[in-house]
N, C-alpha and C. Protein backbone atom coordinates (compact mmCIF):
# COMPACT_ATOMS: atom_id res chain seq x y z
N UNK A 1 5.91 -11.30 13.10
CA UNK A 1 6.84 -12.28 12.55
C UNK A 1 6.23 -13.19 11.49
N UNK A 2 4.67 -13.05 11.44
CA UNK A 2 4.49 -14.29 10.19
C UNK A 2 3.93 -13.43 8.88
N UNK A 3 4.27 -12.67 8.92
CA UNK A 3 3.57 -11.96 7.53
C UNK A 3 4.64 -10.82 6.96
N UNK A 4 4.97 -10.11 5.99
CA UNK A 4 5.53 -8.96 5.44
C UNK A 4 4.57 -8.53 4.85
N UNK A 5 4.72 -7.30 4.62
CA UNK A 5 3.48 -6.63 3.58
C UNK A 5 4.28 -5.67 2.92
N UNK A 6 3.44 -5.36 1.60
CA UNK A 6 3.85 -4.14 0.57
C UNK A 6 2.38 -3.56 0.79
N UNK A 7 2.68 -2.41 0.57
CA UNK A 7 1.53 -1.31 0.89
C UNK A 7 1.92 0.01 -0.27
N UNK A 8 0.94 0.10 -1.01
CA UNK A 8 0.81 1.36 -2.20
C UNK A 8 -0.32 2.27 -2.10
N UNK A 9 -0.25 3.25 -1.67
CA UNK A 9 -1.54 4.26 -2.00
C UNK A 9 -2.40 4.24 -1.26
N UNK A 10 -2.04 3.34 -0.07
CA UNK A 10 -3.50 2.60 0.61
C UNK A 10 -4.08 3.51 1.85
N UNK A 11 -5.14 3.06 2.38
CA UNK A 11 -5.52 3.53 3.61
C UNK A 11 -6.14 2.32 4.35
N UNK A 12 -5.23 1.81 4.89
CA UNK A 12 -5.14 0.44 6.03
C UNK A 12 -5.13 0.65 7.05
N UNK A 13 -5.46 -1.23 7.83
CA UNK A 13 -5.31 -1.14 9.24
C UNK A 13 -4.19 -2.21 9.17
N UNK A 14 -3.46 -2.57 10.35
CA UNK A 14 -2.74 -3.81 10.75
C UNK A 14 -3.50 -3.80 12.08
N UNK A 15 -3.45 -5.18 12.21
CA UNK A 15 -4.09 -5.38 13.76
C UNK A 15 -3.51 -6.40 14.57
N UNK A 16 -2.95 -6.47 15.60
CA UNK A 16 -2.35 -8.02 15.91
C UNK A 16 -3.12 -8.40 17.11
N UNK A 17 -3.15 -9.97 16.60
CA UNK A 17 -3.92 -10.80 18.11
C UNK A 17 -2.72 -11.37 18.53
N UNK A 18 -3.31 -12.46 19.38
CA UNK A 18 -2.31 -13.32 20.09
C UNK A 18 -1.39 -14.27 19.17
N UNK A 19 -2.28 -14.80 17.82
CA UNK A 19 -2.21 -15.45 16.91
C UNK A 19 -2.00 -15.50 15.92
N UNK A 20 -2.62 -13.85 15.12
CA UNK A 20 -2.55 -13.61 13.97
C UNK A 20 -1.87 -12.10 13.45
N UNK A 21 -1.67 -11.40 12.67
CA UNK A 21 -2.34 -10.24 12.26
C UNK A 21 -2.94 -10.17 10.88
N UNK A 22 -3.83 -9.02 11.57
CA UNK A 22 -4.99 -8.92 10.46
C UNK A 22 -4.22 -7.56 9.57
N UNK A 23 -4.47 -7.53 8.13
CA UNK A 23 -4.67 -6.57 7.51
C UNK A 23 -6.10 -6.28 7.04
N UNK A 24 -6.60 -4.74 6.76
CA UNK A 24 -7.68 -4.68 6.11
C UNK A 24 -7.35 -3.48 5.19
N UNK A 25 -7.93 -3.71 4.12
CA UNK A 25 -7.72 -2.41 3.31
C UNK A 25 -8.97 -1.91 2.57
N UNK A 26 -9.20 -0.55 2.62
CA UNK A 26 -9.79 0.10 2.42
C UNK A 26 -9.90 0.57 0.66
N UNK A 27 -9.11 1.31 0.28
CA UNK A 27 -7.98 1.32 -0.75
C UNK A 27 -7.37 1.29 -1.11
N UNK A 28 -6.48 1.00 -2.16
CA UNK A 28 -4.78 0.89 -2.80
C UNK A 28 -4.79 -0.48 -3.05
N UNK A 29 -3.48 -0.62 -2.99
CA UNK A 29 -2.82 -2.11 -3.03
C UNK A 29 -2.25 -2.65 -1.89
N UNK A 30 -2.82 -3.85 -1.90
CA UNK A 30 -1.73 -4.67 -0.60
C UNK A 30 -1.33 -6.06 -0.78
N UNK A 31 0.05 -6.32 -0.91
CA UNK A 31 0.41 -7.64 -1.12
C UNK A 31 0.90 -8.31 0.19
N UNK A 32 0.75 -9.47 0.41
CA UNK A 32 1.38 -9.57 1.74
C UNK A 32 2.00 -10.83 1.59
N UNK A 33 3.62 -11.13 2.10
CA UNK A 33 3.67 -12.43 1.94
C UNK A 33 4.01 -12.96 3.43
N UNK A 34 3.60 -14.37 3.46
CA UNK A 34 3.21 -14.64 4.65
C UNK A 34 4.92 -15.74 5.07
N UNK A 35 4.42 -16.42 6.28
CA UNK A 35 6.16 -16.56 7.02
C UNK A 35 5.94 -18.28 6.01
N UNK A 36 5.04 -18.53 5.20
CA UNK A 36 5.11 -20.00 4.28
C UNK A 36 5.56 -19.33 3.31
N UNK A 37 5.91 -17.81 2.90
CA UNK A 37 6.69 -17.86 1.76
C UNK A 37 5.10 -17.54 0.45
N UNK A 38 4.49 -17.23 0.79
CA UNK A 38 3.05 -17.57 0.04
C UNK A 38 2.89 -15.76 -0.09
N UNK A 39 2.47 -15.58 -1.45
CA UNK A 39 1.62 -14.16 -1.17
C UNK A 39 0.54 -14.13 -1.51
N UNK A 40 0.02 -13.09 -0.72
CA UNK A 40 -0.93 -12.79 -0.91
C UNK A 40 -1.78 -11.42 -0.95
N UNK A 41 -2.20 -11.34 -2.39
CA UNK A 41 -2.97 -10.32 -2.64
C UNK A 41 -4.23 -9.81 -2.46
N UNK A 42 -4.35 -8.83 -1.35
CA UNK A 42 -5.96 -8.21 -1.06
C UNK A 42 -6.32 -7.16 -1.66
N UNK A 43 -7.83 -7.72 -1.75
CA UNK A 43 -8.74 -7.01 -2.63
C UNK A 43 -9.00 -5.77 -2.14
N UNK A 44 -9.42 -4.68 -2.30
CA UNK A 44 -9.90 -3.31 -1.74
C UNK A 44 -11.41 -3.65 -0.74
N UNK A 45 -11.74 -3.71 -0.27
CA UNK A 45 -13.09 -3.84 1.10
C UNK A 45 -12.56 -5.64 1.43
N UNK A 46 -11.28 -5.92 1.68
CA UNK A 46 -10.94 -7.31 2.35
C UNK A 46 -10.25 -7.11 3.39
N UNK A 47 -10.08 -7.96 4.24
CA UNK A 47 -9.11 -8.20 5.25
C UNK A 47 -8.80 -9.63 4.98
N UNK A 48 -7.07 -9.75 5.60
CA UNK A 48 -6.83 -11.01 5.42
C UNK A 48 -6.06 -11.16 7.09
N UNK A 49 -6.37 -12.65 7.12
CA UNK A 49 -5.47 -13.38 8.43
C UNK A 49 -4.42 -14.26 8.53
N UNK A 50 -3.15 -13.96 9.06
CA UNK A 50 -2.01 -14.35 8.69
C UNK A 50 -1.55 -14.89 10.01
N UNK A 51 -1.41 -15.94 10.20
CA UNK A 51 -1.76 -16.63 11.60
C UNK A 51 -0.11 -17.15 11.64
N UNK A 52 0.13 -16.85 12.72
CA UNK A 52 1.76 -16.87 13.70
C UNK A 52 2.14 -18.52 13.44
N UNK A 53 0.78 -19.41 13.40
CA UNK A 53 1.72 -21.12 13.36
C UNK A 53 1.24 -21.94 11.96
N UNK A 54 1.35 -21.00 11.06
CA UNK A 54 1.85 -21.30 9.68
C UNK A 54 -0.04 -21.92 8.86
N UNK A 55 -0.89 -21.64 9.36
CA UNK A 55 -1.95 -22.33 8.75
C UNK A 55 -2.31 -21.29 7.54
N UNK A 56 -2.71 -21.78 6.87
CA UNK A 56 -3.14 -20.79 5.35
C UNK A 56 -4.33 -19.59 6.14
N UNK A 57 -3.68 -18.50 5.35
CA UNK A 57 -4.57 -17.17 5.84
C UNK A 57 -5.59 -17.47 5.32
N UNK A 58 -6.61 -16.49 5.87
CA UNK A 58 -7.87 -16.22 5.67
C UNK A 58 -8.37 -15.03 5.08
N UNK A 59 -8.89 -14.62 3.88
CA UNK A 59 -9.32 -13.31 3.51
C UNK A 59 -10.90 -13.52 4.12
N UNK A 60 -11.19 -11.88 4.20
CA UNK A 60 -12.96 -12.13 4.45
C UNK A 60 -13.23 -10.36 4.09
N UNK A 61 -14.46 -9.97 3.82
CA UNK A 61 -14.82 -9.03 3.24
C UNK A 61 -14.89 -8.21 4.81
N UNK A 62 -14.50 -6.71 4.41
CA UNK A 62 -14.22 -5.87 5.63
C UNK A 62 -15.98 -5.97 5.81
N UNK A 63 -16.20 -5.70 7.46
CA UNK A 63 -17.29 -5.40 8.15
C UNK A 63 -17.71 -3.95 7.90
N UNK A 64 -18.80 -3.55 7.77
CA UNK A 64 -19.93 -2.28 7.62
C UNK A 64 -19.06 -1.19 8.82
N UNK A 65 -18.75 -1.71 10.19
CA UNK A 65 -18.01 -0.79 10.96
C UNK A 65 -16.55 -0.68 10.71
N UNK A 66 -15.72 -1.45 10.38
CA UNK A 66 -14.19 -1.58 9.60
C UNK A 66 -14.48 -0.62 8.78
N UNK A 67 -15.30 -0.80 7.71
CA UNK A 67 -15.49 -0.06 7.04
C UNK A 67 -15.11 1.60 6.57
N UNK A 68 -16.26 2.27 7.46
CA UNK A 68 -16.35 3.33 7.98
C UNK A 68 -15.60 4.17 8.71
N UNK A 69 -14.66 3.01 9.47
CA UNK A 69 -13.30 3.35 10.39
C UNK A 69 -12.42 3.68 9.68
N UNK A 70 -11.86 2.62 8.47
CA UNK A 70 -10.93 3.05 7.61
C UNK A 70 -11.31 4.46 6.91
N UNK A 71 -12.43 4.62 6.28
CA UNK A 71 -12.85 5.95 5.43
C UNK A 71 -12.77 6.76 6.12
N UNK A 72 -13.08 6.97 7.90
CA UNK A 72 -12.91 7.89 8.32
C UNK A 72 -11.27 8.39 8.87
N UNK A 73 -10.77 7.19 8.65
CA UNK A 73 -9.40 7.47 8.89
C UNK A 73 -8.44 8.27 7.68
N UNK A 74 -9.00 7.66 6.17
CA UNK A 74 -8.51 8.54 5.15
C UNK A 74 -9.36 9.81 4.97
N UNK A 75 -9.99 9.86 5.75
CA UNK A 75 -10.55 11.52 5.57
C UNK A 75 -10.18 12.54 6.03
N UNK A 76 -9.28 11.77 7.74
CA UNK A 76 -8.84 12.40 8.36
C UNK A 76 -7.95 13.06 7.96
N UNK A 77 -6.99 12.52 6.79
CA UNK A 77 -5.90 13.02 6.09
C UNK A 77 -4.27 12.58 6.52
N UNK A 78 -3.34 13.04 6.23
CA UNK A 78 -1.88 11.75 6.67
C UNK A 78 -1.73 12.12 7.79
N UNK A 79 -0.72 10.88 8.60
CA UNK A 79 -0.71 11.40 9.82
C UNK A 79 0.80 11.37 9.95
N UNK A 80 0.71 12.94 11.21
CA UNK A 80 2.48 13.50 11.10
C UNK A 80 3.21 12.78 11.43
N UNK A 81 4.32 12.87 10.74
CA UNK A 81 5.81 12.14 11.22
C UNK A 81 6.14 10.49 10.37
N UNK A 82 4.62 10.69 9.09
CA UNK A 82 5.02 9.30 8.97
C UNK A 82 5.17 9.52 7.40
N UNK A 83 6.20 8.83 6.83
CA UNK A 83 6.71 8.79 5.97
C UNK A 83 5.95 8.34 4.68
């Protein structure tokens, strides 16, 4: 509920906590606008945090294991049934 996202070309994660969700992107484009109405654009090796009670997100550079997760996830190739 506190974020929308546009997603182009990419090979991402979404992640949700109790509090937030995280995007991270690997490659492509990702815009995200958040539930303040604010967007926001991530960089390719960023994740950003989009927190459920309205405080300004947080970008931070993806981790060495994020990393690797995502690449190995676009290596894996698309996955069925998804559009």
């Amino acid at each position: 509920p506190e974020a929308h996202a546009r997603l182009m070309g990419t090979t991402f994660a979404v992640i949700r906590t109790d509090d937030a969700t995280c995007f991270c992107l690997y490659e492509g484009a990702l815009c995200i606008r958040s539930s303040r109405g604010d967007p926001v654009h991530v960089d390719v090796g960023k994740r950003v945090f989009v927190y459920a009670d309205g405080r300004e997100p947080v970008v931070e550079d993806l981790t060495a294991p994020e990393t690797m997760k995502l690449r190995m996830l676009r290596d894996a190739g698309p996955v069925e049934g998804l559009d």
